[in-house]
C-alpha atoms as a PDB file:
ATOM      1  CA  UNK A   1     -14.091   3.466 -16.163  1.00  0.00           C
ATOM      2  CA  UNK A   2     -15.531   7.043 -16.112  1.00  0.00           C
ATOM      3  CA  UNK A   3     -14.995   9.529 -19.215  1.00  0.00           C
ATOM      4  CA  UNK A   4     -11.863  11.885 -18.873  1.00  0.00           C
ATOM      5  CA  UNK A   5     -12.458  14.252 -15.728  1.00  0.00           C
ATOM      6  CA  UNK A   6     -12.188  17.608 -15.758  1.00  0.00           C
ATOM      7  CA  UNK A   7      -8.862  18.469 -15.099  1.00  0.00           C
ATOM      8  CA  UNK A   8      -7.494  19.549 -11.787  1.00  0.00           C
ATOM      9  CA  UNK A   9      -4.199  20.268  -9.879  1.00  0.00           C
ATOM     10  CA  UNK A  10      -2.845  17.645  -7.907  1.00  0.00           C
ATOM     11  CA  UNK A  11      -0.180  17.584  -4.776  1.00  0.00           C
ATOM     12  CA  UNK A  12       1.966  13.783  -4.719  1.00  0.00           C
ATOM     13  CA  UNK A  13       3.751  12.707  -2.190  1.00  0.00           C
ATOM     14  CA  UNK A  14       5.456   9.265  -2.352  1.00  0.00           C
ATOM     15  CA  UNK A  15       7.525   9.404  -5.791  1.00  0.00           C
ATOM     16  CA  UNK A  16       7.911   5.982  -5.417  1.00  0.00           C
ATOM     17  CA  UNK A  17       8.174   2.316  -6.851  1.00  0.00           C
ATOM     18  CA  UNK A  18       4.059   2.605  -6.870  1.00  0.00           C
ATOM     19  CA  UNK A  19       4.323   6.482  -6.600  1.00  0.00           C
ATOM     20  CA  UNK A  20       5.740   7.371  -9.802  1.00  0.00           C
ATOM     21  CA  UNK A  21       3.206   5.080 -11.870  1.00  0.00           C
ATOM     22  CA  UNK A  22       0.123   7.037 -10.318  1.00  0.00           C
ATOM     23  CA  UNK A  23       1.495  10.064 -11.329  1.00  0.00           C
ATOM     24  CA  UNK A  24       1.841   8.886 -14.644  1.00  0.00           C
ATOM     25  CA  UNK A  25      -1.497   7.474 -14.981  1.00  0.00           C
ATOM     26  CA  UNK A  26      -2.731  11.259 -13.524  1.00  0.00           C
ATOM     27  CA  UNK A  27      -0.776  12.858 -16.104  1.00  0.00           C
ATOM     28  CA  UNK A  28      -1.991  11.129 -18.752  1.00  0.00           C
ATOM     29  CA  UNK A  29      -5.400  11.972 -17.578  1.00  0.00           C
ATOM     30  CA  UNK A  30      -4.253  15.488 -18.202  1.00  0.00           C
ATOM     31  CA  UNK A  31      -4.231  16.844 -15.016  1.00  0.00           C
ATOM     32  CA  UNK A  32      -1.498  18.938 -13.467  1.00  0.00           C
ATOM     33  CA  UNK A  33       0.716  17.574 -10.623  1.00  0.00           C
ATOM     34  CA  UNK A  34       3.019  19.213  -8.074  1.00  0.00           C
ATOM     35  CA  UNK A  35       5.584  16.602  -6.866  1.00  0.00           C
ATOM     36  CA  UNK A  36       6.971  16.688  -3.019  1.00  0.00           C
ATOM     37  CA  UNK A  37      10.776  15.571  -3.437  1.00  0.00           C
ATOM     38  CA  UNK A  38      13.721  15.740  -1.306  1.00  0.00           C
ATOM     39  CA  UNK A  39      16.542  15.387  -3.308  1.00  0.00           C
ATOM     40  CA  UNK A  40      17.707  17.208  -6.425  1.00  0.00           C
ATOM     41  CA  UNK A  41      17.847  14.228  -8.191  1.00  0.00           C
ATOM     42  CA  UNK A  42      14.424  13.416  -7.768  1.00  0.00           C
ATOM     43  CA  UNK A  43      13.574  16.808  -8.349  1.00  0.00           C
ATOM     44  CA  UNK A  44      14.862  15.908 -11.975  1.00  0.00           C
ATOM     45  CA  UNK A  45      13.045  11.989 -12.140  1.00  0.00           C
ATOM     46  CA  UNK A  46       9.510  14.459 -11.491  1.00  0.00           C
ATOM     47  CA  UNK A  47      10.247  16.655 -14.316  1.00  0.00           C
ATOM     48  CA  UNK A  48      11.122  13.281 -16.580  1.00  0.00           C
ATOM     49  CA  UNK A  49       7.278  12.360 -15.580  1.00  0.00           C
ATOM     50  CA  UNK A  50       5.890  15.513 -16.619  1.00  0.00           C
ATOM     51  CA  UNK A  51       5.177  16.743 -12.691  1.00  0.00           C
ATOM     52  CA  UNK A  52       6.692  20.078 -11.463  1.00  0.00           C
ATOM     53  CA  UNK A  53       8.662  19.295  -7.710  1.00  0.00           C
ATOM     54  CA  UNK A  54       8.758  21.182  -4.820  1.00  0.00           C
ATOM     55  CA  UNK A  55      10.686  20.607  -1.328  1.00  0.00           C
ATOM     56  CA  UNK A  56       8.383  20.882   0.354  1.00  0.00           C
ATOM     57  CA  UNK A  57       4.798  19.108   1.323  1.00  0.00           C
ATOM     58  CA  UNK A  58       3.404  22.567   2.011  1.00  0.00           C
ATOM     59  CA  UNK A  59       4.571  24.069  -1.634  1.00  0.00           C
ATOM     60  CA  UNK A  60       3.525  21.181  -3.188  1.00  0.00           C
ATOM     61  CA  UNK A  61       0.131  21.456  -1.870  1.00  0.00           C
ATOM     62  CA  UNK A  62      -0.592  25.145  -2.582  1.00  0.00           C
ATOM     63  CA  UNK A  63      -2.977  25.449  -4.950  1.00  0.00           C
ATOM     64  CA  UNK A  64      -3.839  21.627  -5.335  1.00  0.00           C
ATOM     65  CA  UNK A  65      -7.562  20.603  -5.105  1.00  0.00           C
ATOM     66  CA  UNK A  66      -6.736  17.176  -4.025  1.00  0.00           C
ATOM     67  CA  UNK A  67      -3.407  15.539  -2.550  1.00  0.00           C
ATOM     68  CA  UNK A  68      -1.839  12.023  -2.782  1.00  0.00           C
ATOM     69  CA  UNK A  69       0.092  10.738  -0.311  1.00  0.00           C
ATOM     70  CA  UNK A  70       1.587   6.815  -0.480  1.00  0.00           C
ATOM     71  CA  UNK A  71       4.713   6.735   1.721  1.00  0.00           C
ATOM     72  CA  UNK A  72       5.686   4.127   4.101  1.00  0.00           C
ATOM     73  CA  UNK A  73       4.696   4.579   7.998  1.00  0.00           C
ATOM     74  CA  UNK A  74       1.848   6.326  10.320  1.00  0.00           C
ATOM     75  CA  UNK A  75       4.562   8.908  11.175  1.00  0.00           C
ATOM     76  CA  UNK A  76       5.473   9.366   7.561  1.00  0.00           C
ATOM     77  CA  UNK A  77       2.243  10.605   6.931  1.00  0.00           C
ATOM     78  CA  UNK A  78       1.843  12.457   9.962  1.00  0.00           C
ATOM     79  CA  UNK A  79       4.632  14.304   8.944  1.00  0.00           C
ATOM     80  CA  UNK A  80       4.163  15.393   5.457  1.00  0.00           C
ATOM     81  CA  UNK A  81       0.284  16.092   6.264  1.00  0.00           C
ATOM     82  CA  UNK A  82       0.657  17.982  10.207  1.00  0.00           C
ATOM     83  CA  UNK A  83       4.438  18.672  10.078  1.00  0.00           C
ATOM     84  CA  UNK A  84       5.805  22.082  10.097  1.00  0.00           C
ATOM     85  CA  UNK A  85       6.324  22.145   6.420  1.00  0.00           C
ATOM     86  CA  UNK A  86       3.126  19.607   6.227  1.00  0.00           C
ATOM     87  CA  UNK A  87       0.473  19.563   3.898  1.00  0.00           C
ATOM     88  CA  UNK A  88      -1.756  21.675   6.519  1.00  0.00           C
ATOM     89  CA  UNK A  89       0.245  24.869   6.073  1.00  0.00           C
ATOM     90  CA  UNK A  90      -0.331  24.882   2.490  1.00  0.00           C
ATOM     91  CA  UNK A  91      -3.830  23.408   1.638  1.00  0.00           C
ATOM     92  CA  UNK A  92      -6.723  25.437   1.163  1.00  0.00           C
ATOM     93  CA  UNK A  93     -10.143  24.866   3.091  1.00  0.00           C
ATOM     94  CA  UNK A  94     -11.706  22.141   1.054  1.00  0.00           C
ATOM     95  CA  UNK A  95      -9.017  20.583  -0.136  1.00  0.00           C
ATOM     96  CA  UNK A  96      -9.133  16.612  -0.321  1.00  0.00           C
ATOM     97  CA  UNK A  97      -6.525  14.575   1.326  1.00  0.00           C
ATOM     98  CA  UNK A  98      -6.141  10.954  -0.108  1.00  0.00           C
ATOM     99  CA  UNK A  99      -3.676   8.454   1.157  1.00  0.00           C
ATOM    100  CA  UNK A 100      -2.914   5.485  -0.259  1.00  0.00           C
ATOM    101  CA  UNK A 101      -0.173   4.668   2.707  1.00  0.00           C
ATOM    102  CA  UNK A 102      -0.854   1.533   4.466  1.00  0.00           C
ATOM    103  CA  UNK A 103      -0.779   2.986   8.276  1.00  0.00           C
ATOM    104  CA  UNK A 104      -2.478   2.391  11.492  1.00  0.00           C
ATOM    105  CA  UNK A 105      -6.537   3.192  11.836  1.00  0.00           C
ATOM    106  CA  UNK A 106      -5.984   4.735  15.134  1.00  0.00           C
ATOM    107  CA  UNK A 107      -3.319   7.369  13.537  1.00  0.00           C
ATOM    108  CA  UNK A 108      -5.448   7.730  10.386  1.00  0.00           C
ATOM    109  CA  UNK A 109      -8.569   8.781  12.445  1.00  0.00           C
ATOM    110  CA  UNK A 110      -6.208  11.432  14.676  1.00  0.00           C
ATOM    111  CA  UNK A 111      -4.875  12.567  11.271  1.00  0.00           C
ATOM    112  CA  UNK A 112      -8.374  12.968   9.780  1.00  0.00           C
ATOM    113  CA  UNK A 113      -9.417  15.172  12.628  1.00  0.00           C
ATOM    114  CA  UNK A 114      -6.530  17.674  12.838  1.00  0.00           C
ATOM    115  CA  UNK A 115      -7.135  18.027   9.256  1.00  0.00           C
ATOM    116  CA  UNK A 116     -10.490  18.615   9.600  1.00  0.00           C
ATOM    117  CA  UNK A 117      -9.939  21.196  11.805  1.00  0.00           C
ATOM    118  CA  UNK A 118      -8.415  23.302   9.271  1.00  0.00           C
ATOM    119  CA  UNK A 119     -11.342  22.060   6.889  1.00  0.00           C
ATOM    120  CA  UNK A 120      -9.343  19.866   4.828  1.00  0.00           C
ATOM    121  CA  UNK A 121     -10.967  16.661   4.108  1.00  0.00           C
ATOM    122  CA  UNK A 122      -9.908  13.303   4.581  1.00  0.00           C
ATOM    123  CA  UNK A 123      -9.786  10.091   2.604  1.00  0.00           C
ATOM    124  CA  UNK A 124      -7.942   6.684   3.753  1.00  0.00           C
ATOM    125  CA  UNK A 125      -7.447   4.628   0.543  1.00  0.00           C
ATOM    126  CA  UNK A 126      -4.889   1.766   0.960  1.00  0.00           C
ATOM    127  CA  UNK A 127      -4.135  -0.033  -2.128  1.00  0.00           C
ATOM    128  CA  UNK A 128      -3.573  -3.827  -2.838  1.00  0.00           C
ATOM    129  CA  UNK A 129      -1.855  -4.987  -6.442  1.00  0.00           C
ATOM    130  CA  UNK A 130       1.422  -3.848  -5.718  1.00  0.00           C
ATOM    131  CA  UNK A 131       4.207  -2.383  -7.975  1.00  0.00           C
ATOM    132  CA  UNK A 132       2.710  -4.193 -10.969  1.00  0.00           C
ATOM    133  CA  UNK A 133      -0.820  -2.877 -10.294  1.00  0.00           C
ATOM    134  CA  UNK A 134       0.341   0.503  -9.951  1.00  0.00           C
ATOM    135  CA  UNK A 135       1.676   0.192 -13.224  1.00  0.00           C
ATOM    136  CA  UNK A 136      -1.431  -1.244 -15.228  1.00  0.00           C
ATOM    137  CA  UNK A 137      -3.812   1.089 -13.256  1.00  0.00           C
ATOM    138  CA  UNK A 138      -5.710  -1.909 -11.806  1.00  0.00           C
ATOM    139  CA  UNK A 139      -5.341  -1.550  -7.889  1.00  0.00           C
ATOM    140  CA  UNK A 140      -8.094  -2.418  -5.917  1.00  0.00           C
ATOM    141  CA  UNK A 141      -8.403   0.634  -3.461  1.00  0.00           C
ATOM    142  CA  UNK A 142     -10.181   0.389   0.206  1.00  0.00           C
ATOM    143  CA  UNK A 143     -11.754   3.693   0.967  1.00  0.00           C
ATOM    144  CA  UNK A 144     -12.616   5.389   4.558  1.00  0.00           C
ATOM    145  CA  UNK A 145     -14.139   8.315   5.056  1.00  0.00           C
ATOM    146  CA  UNK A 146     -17.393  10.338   3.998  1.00  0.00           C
ATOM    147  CA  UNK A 147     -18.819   9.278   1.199  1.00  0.00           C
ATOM    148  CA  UNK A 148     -19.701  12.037  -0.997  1.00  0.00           C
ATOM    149  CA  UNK A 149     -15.639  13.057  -0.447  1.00  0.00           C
ATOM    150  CA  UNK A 150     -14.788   9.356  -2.094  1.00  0.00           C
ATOM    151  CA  UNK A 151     -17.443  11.126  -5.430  1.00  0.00           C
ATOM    152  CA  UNK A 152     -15.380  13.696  -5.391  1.00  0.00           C
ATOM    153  CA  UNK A 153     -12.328  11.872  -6.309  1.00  0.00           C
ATOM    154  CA  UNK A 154     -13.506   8.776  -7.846  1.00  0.00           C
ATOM    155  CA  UNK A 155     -12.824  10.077 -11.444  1.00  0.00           C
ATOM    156  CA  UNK A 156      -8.843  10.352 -10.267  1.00  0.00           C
ATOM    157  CA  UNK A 157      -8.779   6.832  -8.181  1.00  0.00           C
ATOM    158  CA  UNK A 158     -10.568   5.205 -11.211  1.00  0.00           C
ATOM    159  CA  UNK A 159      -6.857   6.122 -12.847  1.00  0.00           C
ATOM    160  CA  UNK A 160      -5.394   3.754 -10.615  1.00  0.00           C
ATOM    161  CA  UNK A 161      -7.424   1.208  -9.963  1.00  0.00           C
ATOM    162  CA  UNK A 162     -10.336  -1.007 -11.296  1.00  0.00           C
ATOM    163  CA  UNK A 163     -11.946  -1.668  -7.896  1.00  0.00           C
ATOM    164  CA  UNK A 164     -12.893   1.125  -5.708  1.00  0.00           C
ATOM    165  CA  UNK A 165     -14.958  -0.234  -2.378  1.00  0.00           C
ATOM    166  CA  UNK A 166     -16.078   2.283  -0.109  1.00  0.00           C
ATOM    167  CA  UNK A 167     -15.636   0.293   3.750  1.00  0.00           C
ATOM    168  CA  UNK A 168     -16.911   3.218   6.132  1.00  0.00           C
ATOM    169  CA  UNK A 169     -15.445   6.015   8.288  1.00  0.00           C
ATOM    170  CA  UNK A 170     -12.322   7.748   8.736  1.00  0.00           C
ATOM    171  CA  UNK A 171      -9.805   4.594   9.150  1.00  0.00           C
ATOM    172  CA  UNK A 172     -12.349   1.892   8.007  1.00  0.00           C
ATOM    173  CA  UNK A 173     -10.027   1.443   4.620  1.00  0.00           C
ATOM    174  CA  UNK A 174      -6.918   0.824   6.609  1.00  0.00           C
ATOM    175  CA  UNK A 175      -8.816  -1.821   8.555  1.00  0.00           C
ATOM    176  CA  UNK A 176      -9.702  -3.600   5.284  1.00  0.00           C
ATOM    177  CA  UNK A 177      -6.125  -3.187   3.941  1.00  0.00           C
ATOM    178  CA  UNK A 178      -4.862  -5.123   7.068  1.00  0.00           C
ATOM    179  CA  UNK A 179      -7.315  -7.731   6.838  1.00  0.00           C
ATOM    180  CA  UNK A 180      -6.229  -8.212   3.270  1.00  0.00           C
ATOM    181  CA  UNK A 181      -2.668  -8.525   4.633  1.00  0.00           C
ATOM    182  CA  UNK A 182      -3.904 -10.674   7.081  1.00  0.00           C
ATOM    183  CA  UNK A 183      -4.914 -13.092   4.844  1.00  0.00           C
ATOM    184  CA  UNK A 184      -2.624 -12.507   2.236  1.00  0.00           C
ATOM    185  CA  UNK A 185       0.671 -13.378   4.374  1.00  0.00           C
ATOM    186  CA  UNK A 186      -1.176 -16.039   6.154  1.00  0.00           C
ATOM    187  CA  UNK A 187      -1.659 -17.649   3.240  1.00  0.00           C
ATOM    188  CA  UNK A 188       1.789 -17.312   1.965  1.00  0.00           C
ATOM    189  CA  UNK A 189       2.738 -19.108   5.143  1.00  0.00           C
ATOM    190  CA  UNK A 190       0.859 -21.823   4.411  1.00  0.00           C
ATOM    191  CA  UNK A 191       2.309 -22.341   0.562  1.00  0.00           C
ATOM    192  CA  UNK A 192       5.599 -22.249   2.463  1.00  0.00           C
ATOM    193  CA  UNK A 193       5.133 -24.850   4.549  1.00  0.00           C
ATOM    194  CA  UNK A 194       3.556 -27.068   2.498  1.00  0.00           C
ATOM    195  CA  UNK A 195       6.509 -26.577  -0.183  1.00  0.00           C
ATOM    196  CA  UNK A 196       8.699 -27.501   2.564  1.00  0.00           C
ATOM    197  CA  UNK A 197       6.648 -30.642   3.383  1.00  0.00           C
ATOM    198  CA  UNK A 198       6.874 -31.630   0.078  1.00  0.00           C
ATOM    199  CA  UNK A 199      10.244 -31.034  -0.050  1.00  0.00           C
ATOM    200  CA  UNK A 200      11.409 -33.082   3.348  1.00  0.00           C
ATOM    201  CA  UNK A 201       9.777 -36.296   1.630  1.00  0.00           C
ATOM    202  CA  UNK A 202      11.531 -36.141  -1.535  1.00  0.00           C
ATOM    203  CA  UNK A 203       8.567 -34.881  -3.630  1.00  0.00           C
ATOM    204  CA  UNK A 204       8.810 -32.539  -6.914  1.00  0.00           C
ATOM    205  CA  UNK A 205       7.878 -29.206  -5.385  1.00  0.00           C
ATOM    206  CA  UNK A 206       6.930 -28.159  -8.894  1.00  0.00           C
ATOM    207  CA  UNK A 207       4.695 -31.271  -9.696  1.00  0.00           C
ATOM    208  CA  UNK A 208       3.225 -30.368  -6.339  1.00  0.00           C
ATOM    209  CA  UNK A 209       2.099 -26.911  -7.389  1.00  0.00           C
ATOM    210  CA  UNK A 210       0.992 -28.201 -10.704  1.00  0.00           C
ATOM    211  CA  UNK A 211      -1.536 -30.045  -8.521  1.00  0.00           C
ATOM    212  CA  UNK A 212      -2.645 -27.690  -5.933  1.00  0.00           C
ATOM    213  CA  UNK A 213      -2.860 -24.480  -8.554  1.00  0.00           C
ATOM    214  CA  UNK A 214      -6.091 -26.810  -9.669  1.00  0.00           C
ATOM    215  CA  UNK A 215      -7.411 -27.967  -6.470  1.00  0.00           C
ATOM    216  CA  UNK A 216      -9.224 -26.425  -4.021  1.00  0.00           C
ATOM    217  CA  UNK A 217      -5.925 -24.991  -2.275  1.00  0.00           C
ATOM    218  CA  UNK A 218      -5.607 -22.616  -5.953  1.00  0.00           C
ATOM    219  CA  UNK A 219      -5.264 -18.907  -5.325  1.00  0.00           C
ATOM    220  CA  UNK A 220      -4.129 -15.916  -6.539  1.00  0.00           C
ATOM    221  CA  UNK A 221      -1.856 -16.298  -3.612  1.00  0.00           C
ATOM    222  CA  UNK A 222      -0.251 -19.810  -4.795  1.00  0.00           C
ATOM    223  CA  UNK A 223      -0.540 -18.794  -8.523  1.00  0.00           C
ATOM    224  CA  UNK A 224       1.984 -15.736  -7.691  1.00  0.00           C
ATOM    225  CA  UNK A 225       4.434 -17.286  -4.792  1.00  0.00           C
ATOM    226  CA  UNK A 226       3.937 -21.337  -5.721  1.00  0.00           C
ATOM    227  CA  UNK A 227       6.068 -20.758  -8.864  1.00  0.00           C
ATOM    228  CA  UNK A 228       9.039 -18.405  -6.928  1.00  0.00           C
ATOM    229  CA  UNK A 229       9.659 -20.889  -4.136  1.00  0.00           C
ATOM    230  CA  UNK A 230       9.808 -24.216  -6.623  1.00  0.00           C
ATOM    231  CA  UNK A 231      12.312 -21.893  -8.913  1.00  0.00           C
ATOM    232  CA  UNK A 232      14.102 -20.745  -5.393  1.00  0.00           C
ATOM    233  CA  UNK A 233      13.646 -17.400  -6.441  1.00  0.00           C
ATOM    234  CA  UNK A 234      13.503 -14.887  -4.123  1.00  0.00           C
ATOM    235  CA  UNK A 235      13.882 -11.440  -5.920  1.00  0.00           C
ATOM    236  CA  UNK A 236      11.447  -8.695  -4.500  1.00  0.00           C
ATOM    237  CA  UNK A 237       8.221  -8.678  -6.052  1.00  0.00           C
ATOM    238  CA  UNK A 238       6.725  -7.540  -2.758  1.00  0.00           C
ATOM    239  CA  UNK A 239       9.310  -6.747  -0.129  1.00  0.00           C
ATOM    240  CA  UNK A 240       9.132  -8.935   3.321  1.00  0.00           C
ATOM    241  CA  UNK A 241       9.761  -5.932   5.178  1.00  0.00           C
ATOM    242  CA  UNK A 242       6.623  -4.343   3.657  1.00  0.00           C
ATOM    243  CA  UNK A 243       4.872  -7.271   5.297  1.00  0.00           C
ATOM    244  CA  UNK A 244       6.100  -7.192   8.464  1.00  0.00           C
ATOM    245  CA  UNK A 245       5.672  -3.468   8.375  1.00  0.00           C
ATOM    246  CA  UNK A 246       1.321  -4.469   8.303  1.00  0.00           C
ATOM    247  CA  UNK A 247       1.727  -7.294  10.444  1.00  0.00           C
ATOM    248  CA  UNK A 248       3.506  -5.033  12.864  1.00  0.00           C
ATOM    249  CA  UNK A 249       0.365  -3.120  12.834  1.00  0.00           C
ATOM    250  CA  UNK A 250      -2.166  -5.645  12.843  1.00  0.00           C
ATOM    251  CA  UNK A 251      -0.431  -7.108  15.722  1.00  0.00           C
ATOM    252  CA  UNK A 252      -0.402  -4.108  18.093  1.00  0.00           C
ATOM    253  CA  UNK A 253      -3.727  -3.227  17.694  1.00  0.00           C
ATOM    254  CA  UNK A 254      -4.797  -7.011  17.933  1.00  0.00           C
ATOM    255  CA  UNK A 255      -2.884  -7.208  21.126  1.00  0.00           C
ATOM    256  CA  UNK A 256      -4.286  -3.416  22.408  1.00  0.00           C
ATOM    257  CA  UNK A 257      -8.108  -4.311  21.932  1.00  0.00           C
ATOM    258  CA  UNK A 258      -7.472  -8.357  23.443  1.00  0.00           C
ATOM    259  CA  UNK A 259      -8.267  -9.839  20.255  1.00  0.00           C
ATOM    260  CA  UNK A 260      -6.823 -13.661  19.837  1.00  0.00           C
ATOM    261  CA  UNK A 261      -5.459 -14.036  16.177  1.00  0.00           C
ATOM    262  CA  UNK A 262      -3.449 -17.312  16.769  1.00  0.00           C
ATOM    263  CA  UNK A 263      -2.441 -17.467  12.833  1.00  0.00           C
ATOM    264  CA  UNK A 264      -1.516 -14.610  12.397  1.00  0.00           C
ATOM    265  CA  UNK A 265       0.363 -14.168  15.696  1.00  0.00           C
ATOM    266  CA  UNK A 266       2.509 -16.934  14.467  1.00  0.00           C
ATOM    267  CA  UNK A 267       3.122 -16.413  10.702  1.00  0.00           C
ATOM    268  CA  UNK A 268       4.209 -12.445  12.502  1.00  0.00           C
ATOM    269  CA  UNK A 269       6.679 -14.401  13.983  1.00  0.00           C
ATOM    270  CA  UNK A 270       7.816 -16.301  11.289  1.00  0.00           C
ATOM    271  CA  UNK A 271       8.286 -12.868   9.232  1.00  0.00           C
ATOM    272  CA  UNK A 272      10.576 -11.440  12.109  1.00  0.00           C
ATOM    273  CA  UNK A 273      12.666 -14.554  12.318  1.00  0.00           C
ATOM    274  CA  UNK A 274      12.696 -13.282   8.537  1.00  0.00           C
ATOM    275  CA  UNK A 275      13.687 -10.197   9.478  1.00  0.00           C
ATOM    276  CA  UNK A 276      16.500 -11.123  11.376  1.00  0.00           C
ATOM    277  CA  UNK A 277      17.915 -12.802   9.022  1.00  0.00           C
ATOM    278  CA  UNK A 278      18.343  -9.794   7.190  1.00  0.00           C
ATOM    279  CA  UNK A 279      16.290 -10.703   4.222  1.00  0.00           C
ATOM    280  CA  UNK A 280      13.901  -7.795   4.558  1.00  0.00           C
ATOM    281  CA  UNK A 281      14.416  -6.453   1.174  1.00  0.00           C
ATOM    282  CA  UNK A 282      13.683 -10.133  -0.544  1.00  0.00           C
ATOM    283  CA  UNK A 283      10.601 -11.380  -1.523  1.00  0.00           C
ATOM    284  CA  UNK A 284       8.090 -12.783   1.239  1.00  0.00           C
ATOM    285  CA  UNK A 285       8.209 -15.679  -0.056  1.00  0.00           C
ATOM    286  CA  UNK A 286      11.763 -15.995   1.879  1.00  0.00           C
ATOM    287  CA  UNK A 287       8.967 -17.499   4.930  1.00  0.00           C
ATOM    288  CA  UNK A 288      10.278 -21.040   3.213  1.00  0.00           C
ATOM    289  CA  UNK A 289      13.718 -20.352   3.912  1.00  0.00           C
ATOM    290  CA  UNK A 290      13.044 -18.846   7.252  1.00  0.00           C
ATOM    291  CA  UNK A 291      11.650 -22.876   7.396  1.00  0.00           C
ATOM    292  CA  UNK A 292      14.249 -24.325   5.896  1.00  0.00           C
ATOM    293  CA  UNK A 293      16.455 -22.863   8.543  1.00  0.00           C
END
């Protein structure tokens, strides 16, 4: 990790479960950040951090050198960056917009551009780690965009995370993030199902785990879900709806460009039969009891 930075003034938008922890870690850093909220009561939970809110994206982004955005869709951000009260009407030339969002590569690139033409810069950094990432500061974060832009910044994103890859262009990091999600989800399919097969012969799900957490079929994956579906416990630690959010994504495109993903076309489908069952808000590793149903 770098030495302390100099300070700067930072715009955040996205006070939230992952959100408030990066403003923390900012803070601590000693730099100076300007909070979007929309609700008084938030206005107070940024002051509790030690951030000063606004109601605005534009007032929160007057006078920032660099702004944070982690919110939820490609038309959240578009909003709070190009919207009438959007970052655009109240960031200087120069300034450096990073988004830690998950959203679409298509939208990302159209973002970067408008901003651009205002000569704001552009950064696509999607995260991976989740809540309990955001909270230790260890995030790995997938960068697109120039270059030198991603040296400007480092010294903040090295605050929040302990991996920082560069992938390419504007849009290149929310490719990566969706092939991480890709693989992730897939894979949490698979622990799913082969919990259930264990299950439908009669065999100790947890003695089953105990064996496959050492074989080759170990991952970080198995090591985090294995243990929830042998307990039956299903509390959020990352929200199925947040999956099926990506896999949303990854699907449209996939289907745009003609691209055959027969795995992850079908554990998709498995996470809206989820979905529908209205577990959206439980953890994904609710695919067994989509299963089991």
């Amino acid at each position: 990790m770098s030495t302390t930075p100099t300070p700067v003034t930072i715009a955040f938008i996205g006070l939230g479960a992952m959100g408030s922890h990066m403003v923390r870690h900012l803070l601590a850093a000693g730099h100076t950040v300007r909070a979007f909220v929309r609700r008084r009561e938030a206005a107070e939970a940024a002051r509790a951090l030690g951030a000063e809110p606004f109601f605005t994206p534009a007032e929160a982004a007057r006078g920032a050198s660099v702004v944070f955005t982690n919110v939820t869709s490609s038309e959240d951000v578009r909003e709070v960056l190009l919207g009438a009260q959007g970052v655009i009407h109240g960031a200087a030339p120069g300034t450096i917009c990073v988004d830690h969002s998950t959203i679409s590569p298509i939208v990302t690139r159209e973002i970067a551009a408008a901003l651009a033409a205002r000569g704001i810069e552009a950064l696509d950094c999607p995260v991976s780690g989740g809540t309990m990432g955001a909270e230790a500061g260890t995030l790995t974060i997938m960068v697109g965009g120039k270059a030198e832009m991603l040296e400007r910044v480092r010294p903040l994103l090295e605050r929040l995370g302990q991996t920082i890859t560069h992938i390419g262009d504007h849009g290149a990091g929310q490719v990566a993030k969706l092939c991480n999600q890709i693989a992730q989800v897939v894979n949490i399919e698979g622990i799913a199902e082969a919990m259930r097969f264990a299950a439908a012969q009669q065999v100790d799900t947890g003695r089953v785990f105990e064996a496959m957490a050492t074989g080759m079929a170990g991952s970080r994956m198995l090591d985090l879900m294995g243990p929830k579906m042998v307990a039956r416990n299903f509390a959020a630690g990352i929200e199925a709806r947040l999956h099926d959010k990506d896999f949303g994504l990854a699907r449209d495109i996939a289907e745009e460009i003609g691209l055959e993903l027969p795995a992850m076309q079908a554990t998709s489908a498995q996470l809206r039969a989820l979905m529908a069952r209205g577990w959206g808000k439980d953890d994904t590793s609710s695919l067994l009891r989509v299963l089991e149903g």
